[in-house]
C-alpha atoms as a PDB file:
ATOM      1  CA  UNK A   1      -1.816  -2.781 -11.878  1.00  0.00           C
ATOM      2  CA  UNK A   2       0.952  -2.852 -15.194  1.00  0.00           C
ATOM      3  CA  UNK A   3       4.341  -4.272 -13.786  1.00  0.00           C
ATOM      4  CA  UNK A   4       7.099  -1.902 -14.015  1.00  0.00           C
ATOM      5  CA  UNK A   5       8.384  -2.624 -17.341  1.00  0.00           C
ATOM      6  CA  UNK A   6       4.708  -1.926 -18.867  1.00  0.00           C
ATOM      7  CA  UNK A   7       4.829   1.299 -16.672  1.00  0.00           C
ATOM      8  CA  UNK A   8       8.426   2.276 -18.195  1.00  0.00           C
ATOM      9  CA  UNK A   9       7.159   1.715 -22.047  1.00  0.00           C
ATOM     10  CA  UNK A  10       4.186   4.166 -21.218  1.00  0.00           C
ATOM     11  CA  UNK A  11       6.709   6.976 -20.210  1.00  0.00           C
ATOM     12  CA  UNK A  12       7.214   9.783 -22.155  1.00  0.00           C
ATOM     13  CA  UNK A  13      10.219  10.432 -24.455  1.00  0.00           C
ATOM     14  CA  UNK A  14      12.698  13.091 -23.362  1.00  0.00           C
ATOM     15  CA  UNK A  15      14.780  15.544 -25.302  1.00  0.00           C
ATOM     16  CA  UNK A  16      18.121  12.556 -25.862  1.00  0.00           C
ATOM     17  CA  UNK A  17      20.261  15.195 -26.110  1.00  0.00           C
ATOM     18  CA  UNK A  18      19.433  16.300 -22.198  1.00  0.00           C
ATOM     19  CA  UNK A  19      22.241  14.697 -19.451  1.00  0.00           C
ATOM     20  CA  UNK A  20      20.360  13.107 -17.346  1.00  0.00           C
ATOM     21  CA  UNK A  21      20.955  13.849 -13.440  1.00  0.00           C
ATOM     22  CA  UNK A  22      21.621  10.696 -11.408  1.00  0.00           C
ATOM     23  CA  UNK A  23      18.232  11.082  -9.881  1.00  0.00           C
ATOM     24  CA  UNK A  24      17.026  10.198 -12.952  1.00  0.00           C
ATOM     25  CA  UNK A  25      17.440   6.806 -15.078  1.00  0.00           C
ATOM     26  CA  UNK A  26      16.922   6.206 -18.291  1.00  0.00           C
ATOM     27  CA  UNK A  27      14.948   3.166 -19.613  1.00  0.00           C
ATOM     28  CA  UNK A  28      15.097   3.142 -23.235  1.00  0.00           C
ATOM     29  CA  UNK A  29      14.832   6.667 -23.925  1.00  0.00           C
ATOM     30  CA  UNK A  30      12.116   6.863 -21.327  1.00  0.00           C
ATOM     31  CA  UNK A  31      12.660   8.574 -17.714  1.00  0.00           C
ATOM     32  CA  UNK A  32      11.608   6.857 -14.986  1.00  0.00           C
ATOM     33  CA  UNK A  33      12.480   8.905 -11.298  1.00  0.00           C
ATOM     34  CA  UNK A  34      14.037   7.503  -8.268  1.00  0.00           C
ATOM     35  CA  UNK A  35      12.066   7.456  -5.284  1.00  0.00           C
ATOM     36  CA  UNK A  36      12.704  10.649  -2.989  1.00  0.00           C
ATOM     37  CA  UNK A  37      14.365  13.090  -5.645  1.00  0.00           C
ATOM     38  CA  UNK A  38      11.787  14.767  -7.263  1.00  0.00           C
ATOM     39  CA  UNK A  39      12.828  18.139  -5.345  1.00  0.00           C
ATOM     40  CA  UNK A  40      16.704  17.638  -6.794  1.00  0.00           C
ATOM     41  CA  UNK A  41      15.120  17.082 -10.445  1.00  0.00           C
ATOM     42  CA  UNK A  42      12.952  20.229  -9.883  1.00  0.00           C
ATOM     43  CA  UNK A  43      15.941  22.407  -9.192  1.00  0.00           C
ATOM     44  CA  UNK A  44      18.523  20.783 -11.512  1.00  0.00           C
ATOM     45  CA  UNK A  45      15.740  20.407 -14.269  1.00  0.00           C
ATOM     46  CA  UNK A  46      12.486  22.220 -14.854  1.00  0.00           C
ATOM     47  CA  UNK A  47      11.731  20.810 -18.114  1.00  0.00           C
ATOM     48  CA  UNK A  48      12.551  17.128 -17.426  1.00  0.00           C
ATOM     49  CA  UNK A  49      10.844  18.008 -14.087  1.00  0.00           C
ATOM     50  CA  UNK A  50       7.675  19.107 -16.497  1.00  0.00           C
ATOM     51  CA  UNK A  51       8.305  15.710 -18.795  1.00  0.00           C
ATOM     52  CA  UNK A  52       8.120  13.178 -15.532  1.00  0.00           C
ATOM     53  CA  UNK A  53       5.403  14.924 -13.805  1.00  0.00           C
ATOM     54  CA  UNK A  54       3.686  14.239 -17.211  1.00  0.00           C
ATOM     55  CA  UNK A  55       4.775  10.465 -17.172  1.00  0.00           C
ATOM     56  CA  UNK A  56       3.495  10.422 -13.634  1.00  0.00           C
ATOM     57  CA  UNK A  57      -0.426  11.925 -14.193  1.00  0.00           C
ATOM     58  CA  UNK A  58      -0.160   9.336 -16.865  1.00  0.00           C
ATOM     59  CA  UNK A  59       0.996   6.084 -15.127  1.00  0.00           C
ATOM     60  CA  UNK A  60      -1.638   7.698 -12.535  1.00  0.00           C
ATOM     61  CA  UNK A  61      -4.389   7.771 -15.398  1.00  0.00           C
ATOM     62  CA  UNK A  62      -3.028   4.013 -16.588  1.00  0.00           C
ATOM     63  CA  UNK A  63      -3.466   2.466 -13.307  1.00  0.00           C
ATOM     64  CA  UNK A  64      -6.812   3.791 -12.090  1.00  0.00           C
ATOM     65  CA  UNK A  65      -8.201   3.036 -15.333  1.00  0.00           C
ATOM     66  CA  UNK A  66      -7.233  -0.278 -15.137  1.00  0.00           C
ATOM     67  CA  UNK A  67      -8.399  -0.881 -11.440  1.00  0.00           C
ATOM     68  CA  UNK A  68     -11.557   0.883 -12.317  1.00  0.00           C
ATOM     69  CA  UNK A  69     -12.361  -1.114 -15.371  1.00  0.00           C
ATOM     70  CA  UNK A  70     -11.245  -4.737 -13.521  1.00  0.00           C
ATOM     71  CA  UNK A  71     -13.877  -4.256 -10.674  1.00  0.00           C
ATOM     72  CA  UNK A  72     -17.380  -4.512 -11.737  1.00  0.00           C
ATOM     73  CA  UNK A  73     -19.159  -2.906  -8.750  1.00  0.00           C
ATOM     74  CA  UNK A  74     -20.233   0.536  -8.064  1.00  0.00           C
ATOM     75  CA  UNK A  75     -16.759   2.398  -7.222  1.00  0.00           C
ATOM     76  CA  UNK A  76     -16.650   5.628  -5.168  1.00  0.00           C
ATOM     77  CA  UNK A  77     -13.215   7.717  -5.765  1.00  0.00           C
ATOM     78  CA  UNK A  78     -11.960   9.360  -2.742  1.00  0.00           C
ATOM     79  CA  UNK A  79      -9.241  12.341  -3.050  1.00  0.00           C
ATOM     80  CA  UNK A  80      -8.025  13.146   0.194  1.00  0.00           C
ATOM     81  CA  UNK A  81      -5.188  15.603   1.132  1.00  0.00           C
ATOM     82  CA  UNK A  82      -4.395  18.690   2.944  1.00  0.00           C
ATOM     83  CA  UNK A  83      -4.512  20.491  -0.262  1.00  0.00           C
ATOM     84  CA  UNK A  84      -7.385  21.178  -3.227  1.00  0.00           C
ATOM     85  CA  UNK A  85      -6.378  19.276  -6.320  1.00  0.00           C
ATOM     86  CA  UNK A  86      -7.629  22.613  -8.445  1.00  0.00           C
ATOM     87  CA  UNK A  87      -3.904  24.036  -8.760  1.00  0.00           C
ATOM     88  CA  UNK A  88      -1.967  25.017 -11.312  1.00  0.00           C
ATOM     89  CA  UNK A  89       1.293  24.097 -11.990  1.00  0.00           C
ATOM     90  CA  UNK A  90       3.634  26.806 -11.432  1.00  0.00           C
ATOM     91  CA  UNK A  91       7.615  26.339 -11.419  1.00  0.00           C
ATOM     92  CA  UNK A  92       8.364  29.269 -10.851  1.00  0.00           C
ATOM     93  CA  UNK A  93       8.733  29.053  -6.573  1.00  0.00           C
ATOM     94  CA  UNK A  94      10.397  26.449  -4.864  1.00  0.00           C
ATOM     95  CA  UNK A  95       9.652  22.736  -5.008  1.00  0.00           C
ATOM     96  CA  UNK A  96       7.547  23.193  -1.532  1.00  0.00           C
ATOM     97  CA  UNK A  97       5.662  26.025  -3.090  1.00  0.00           C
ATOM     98  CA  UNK A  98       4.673  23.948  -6.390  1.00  0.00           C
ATOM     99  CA  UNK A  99       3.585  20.645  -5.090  1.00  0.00           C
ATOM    100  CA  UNK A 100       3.601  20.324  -1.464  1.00  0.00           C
ATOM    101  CA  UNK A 101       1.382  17.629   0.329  1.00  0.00           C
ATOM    102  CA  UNK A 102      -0.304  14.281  -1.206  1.00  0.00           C
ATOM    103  CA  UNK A 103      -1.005  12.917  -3.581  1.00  0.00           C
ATOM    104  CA  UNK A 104       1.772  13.799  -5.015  1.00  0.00           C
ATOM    105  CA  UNK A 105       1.301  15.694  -8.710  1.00  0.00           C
ATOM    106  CA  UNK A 106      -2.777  14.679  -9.014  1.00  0.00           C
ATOM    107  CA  UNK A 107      -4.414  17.845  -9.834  1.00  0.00           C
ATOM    108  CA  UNK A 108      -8.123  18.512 -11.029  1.00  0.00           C
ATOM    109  CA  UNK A 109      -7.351  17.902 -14.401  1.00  0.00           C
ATOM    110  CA  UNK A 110      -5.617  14.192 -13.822  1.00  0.00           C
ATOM    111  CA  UNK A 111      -8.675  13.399 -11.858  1.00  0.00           C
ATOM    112  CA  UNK A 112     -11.265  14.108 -14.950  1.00  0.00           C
ATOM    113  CA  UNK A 113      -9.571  12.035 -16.493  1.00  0.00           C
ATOM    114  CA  UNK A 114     -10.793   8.658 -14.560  1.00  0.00           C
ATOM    115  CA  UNK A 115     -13.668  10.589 -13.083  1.00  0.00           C
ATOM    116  CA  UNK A 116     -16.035   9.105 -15.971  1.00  0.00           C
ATOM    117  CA  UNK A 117     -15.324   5.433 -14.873  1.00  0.00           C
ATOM    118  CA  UNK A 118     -16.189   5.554 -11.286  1.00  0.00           C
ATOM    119  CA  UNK A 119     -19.925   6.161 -10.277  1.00  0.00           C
ATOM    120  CA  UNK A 120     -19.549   8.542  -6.862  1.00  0.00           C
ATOM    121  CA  UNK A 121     -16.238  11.063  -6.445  1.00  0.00           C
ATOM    122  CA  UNK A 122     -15.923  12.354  -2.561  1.00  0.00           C
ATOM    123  CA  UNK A 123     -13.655  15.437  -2.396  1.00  0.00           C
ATOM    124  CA  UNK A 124     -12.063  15.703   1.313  1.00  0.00           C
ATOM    125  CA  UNK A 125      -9.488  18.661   2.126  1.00  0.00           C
ATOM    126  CA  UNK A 126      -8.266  18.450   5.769  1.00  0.00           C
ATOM    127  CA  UNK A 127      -5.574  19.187   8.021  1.00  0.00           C
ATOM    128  CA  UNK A 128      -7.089  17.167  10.976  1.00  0.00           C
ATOM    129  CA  UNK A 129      -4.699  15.861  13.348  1.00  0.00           C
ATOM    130  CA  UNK A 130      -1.960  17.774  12.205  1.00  0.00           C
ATOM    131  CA  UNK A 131       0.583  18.433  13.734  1.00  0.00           C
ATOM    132  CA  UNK A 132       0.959  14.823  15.215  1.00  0.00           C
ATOM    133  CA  UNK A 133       3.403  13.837  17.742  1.00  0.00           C
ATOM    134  CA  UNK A 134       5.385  10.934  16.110  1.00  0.00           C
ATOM    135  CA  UNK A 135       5.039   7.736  18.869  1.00  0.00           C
ATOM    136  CA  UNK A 136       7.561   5.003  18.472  1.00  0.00           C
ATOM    137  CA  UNK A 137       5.198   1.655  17.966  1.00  0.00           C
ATOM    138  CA  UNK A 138       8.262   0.094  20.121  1.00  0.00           C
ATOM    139  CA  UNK A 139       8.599   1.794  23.263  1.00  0.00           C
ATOM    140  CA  UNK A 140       5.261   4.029  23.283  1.00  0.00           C
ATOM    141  CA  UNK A 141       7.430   7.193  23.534  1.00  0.00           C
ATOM    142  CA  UNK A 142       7.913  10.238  21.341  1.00  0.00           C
ATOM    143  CA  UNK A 143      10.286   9.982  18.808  1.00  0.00           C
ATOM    144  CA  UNK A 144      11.514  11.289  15.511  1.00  0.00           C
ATOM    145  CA  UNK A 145      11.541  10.109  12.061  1.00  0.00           C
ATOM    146  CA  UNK A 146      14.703  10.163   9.908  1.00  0.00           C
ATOM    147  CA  UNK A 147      15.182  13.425   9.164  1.00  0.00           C
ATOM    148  CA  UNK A 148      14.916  14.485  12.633  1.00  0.00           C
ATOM    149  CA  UNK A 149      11.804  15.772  12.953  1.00  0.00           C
ATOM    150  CA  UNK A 150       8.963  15.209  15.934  1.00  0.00           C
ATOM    151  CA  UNK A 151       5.825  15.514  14.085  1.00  0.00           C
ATOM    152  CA  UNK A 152       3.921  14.582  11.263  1.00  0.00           C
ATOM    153  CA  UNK A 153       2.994  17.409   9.332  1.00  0.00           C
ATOM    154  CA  UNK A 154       2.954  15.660   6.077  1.00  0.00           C
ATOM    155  CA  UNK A 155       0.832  12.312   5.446  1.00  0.00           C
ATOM    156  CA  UNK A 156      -2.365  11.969   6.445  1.00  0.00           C
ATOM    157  CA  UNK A 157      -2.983  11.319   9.572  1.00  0.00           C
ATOM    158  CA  UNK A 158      -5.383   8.875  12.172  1.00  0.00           C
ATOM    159  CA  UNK A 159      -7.933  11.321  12.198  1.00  0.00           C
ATOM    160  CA  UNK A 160      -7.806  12.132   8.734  1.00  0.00           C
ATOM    161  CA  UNK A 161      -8.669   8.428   7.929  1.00  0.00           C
ATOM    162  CA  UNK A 162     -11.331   8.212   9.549  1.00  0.00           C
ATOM    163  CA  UNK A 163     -13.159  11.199   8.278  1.00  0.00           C
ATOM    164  CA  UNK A 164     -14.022   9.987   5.429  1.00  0.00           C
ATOM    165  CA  UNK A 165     -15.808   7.258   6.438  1.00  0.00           C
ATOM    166  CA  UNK A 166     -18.513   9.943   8.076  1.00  0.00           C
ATOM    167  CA  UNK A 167     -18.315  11.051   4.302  1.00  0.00           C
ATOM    168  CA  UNK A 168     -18.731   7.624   2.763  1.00  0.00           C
ATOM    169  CA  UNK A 169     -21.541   6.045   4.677  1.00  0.00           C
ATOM    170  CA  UNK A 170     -24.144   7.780   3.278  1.00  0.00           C
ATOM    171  CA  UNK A 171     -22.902   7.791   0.176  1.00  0.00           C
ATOM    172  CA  UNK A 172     -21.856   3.952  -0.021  1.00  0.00           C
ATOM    173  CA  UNK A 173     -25.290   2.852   1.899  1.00  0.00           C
ATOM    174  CA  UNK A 174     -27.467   3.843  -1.814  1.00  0.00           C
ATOM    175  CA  UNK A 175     -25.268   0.930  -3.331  1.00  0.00           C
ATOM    176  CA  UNK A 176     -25.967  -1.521  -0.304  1.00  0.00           C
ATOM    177  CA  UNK A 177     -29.695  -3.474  -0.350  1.00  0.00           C
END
């Protein structure tokens, strides 16, 4: 994977005249997004918002391609989410309503773009084990995360993990002798 500074100098320019909001910081006349504020960029900014989902597919593009090119064996992509990656962006609703759900801005088109360097691509859309109780790993008892809430309705969950394995064996087993 490209260290952060090689990740920073891949980013796309912005309009200089723009303010940027403090959710955003500027690395020579590249944006780069803090962690956790993409929903306060999307409301303050729907361009910029445009221009860093861009630099994201990208650094997304960058990275895979990299990984994909480093490992010589076959490689088998695997999207998984609770949503289709064949979306278009719209920013015309709310935040939730354009890009709710993992991973986070990788839609059909981001995925053709690595889809050439990786021999098998397995496609899995679930909501399995959703709603989940959240269990403290401490005490064994229910619990809530930090914005107060009971249940994980957002990352994949246990059972969605091991899904795709049902998915991969048969899949995988061609490239075992």
């Amino acid at each position: 994977m490209r260290s952060k500074a090689e990740r920073s100098s891949s980013a796309s320019v912005v309009n200089q005249n723009v303010r940027l909001p403090q959710c955003i910081i500027e690395v020579d006349k590249k944006i780069a997004i803090a962690s956790g504020t993409h929903g306060k960029l999307f409301t303050i900014d729907k361009y910029l918002f445009r221009e860093a989902v861009k630099q994201m597919r990208k650094s997304f593009v960058d990275d895979y391609s990299e990984l994909a090119k480093k490992n010589k064996v076959p490689k088998i992509l695997l999207y998984l989410s609770t949503q289709t990656p064949s979306y278009d962006d719209d920013f015309s609703g709310s935040f939730v309503q354009t890009h709710q759900g993992f991973p986070h801005f990788i839609n059909s088109s981001t995925i053709e773009c690595i889809l050439p360097q990786f021999d098998e691509y397995v496609e899995l859309i679930s909501s399995r084990g959703f709603p989940r109780k959240l269990i403290s790993r401490f005490t064994g008892k229910p619990t809530t995360n930090s914005k107060g809430n009971a249940y994980n309705d957002y990352y994949a969950s246990s059972e969605m993990h091991e899904y795709p394995l049902q998915m991969l064996l048969p899949i995988s087993s061609k490239y075992v002798s």
